[in-house]
Protein backbone atom coordinates (compact mmCIF):
# COMPACT_ATOMS: atom_id res chain seq x y z
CA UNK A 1 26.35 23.26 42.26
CA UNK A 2 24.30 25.84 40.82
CA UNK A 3 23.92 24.09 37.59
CA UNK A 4 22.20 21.21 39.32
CA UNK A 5 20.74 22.62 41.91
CA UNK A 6 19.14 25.90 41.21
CA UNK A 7 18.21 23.93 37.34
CA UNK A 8 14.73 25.16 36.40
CA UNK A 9 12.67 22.41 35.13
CA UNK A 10 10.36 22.97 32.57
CA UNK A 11 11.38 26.41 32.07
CA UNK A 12 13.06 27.15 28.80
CA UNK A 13 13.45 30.59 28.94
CA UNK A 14 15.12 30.34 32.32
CA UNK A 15 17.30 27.35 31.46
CA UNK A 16 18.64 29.39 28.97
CA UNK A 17 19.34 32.13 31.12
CA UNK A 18 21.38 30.04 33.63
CA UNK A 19 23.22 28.28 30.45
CA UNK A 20 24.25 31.82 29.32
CA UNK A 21 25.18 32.78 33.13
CA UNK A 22 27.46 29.95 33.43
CA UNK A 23 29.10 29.71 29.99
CA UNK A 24 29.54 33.36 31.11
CA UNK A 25 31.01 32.74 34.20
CA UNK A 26 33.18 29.50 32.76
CA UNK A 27 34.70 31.45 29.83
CA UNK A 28 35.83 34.60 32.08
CA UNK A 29 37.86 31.94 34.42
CA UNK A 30 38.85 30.09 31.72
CA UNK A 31 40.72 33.46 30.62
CA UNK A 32 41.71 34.42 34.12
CA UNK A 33 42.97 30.73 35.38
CA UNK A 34 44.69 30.52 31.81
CA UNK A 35 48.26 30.81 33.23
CA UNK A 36 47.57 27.72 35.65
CA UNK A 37 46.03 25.20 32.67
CA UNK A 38 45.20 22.71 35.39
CA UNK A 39 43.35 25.04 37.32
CA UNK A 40 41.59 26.98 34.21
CA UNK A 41 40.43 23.08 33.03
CA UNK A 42 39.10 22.23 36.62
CA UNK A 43 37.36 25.39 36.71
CA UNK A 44 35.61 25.03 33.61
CA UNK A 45 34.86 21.76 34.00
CA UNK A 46 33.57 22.26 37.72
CA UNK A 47 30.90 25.39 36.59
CA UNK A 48 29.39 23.28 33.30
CA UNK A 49 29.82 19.94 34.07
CA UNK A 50 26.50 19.77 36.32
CA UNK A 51 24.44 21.57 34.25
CA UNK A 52 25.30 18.89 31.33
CA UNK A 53 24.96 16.06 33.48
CA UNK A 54 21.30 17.43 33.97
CA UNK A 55 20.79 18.57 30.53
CA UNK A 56 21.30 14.83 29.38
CA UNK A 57 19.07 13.11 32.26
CA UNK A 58 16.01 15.74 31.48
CA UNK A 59 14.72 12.94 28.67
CA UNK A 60 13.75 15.23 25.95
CA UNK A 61 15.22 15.93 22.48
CA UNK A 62 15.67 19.65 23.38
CA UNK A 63 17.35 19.13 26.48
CA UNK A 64 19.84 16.66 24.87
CA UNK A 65 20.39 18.64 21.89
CA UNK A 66 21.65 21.85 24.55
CA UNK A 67 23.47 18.98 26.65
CA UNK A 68 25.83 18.56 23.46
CA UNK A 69 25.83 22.11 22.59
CA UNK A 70 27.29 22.59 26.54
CA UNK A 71 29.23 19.55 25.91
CA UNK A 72 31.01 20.63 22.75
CA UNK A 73 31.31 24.22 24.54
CA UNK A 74 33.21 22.95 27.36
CA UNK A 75 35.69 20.69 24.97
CA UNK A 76 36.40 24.52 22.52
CA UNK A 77 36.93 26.45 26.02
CA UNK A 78 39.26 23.72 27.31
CA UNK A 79 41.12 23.90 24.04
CA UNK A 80 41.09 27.48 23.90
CA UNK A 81 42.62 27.80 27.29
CA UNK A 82 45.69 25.71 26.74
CA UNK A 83 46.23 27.76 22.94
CA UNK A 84 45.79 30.73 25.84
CA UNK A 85 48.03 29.50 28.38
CA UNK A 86 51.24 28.83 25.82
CA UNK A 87 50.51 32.16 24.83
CA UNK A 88 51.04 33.48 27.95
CA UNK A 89 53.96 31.19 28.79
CA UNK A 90 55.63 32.97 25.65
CA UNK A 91 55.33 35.86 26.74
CA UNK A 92 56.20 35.56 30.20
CA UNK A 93 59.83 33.94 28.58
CA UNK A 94 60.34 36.94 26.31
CA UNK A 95 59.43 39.19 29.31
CA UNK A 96 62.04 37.58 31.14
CA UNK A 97 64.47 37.31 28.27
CA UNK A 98 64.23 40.88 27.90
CA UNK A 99 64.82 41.76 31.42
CA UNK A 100 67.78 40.06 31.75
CA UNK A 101 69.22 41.24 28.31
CA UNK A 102 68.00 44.98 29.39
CA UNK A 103 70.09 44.28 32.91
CA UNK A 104 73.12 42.58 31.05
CA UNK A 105 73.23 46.05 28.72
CA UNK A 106 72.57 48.16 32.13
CA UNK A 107 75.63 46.11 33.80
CA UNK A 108 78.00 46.51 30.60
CA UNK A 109 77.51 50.37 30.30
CA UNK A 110 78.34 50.59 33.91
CA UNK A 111 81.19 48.95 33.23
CA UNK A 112 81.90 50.60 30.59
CA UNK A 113 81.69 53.91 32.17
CA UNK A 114 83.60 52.49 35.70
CA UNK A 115 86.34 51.39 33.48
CA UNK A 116 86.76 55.01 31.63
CA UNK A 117 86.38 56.62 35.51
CA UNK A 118 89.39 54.13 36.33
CA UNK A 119 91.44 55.00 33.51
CA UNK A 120 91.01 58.59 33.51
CA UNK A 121 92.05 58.79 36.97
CA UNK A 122 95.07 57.24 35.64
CA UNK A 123 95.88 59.24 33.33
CA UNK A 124 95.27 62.00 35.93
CA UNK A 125 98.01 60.02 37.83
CA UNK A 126 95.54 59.79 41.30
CA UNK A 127 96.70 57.74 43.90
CA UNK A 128 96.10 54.07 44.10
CA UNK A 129 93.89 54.65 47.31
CA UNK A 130 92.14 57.07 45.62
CA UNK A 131 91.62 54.78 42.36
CA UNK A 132 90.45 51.91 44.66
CA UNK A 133 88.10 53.98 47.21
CA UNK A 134 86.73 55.21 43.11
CA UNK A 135 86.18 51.56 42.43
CA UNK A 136 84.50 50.27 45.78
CA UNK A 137 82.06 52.71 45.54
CA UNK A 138 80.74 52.53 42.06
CA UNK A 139 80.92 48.59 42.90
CA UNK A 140 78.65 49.67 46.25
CA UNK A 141 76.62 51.61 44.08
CA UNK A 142 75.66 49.21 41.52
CA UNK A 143 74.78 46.49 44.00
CA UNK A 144 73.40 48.17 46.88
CA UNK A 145 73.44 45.48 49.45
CA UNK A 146 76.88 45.11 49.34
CA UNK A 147 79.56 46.23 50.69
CA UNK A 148 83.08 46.23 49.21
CA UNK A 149 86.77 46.53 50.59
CA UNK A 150 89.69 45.56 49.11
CA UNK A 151 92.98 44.52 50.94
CA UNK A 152 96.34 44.56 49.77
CA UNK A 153 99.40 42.21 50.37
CA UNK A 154 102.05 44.05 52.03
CA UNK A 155 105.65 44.28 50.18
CA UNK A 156 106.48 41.35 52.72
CA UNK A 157 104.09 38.57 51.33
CA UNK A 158 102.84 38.13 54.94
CA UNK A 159 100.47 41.09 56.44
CA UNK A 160 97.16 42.27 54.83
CA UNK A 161 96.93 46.59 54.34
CA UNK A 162 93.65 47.95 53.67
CA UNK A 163 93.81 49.52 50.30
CA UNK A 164 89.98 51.11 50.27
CA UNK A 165 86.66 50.36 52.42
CA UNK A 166 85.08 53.20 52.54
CA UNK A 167 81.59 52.06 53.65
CA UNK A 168 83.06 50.13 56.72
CA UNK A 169 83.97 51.59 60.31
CA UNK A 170 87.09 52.33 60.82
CA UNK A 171 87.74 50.70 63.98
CA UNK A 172 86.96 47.54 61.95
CA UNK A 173 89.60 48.55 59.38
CA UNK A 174 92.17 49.40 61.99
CA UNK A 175 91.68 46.26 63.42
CA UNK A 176 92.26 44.13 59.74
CA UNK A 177 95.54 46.68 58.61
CA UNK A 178 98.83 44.71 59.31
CA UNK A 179 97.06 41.24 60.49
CA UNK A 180 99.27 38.15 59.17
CA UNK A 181 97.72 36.24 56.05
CA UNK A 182 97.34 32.38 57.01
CA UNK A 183 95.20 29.59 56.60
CA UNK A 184 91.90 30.13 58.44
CA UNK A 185 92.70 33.44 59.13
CA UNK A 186 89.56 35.03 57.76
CA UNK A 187 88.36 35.03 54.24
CA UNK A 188 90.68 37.28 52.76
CA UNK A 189 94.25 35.98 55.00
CA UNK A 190 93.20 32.76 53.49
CA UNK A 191 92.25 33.76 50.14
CA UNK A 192 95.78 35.83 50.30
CA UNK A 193 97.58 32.72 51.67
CA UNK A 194 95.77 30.06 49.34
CA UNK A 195 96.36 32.47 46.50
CA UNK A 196 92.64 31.54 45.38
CA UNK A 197 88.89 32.85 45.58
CA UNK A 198 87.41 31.79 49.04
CA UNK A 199 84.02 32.76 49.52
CA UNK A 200 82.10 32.45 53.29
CA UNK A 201 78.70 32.46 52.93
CA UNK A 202 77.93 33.78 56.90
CA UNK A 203 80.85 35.70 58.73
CA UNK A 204 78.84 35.50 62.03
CA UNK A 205 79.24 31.36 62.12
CA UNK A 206 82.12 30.82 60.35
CA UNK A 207 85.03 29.40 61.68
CA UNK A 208 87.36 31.64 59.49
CA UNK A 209 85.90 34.19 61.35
């Protein structure tokens, strides 16, 4: 409303001064609403709209000659913002690109270097409890809100052993060694009994549970 309101008439010198304030003003939230084009374009328009409208109604040459000026300045800044906005749209995609290729790289060198842990313990002929305690903690370690335990099938097709959890207590592990795989009986008896992946998103509700 400034534009309008605060418009001094018959004052060239000030008029200019308020045109320069508010191109001012228009063209530093043009850049800073650029990301947002609907909200840099509002903006714009909002600040240097009024101070046109008056421009044109002031009747004189002068004033209509700086109404078109502001007029044609408000149509380049609009422009300009949306040339500004896909520019920032680019770059927000490549910034994105390249964080997820940088974290795809990240993951395969982990990997990489989990896979050379595994096979050296091979060769080194570890146990298989150490090998899998090896592998649920670098799997622990690269997702840190997880954590991992792997069961085994028993030699009898029909019991569940734990084969590593190292992060869980061990009462809880005691209480899963030697329990009888089945359908619905938690998400690993199933998974074991379905002979598929069976994921449950919520242990607490779920009726496997």
């Amino acid at each position: 409303s400034i534009g309008y309101l605060m418009f001094p008439v018959s004052d060239l010198q000030h008029q200019m001064f308020l045109i320069f304030v508010l191109a001012g003003i228009s063209a530093g939230g043009m850049i800073s609403f650029s990301a947002d084009i609907v909200s840099a374009v509002v903006y714009s328009i909002t600040v240097l709209a009024p101070l046109i409208f008056y421009l044109f109604i002031e009747n004189s040459s002068l004033s209509f000659m700086m109404g078109s000026a502001g007029l044609l300045y408000l149509s380049f800044i609009i422009i300009s913002s949306r040339q500004i906005n896909l520019n920032i749209l680019e770059n927000t995609i490549l910034r994105i690109e390249a964080v997820e290729k940088e974290e795809l790289e990240r993951n395969h060198a982990n990997n990489l270097e989990l896979n050379n842990r595994i096979l050296t313990q091979i060769n080194e002929r570890a146990t298989l409890k150490d090998i899998l305690k090896e592998l649920t903690l670098h799997v622990e370690a690269l997702n840190p809100s997880m954590i991992c335990s792997i069961l085994l099938l028993d030699n009898d097709g029909k019991t569940l052993r734990t084969g590593a959890a190292p992060s869980l207590p061990s009462f809880y592990n005691e209480a899963i060694d030697g329990v009888e795989i089945g359908d619905n009986v938690g998400s690993c008896g199933t998974a074991a009994y379905r002979r598929e992946r069976v994921i449950v998103e919520d242990i607490e509700v779920h009726p496997y549970w």
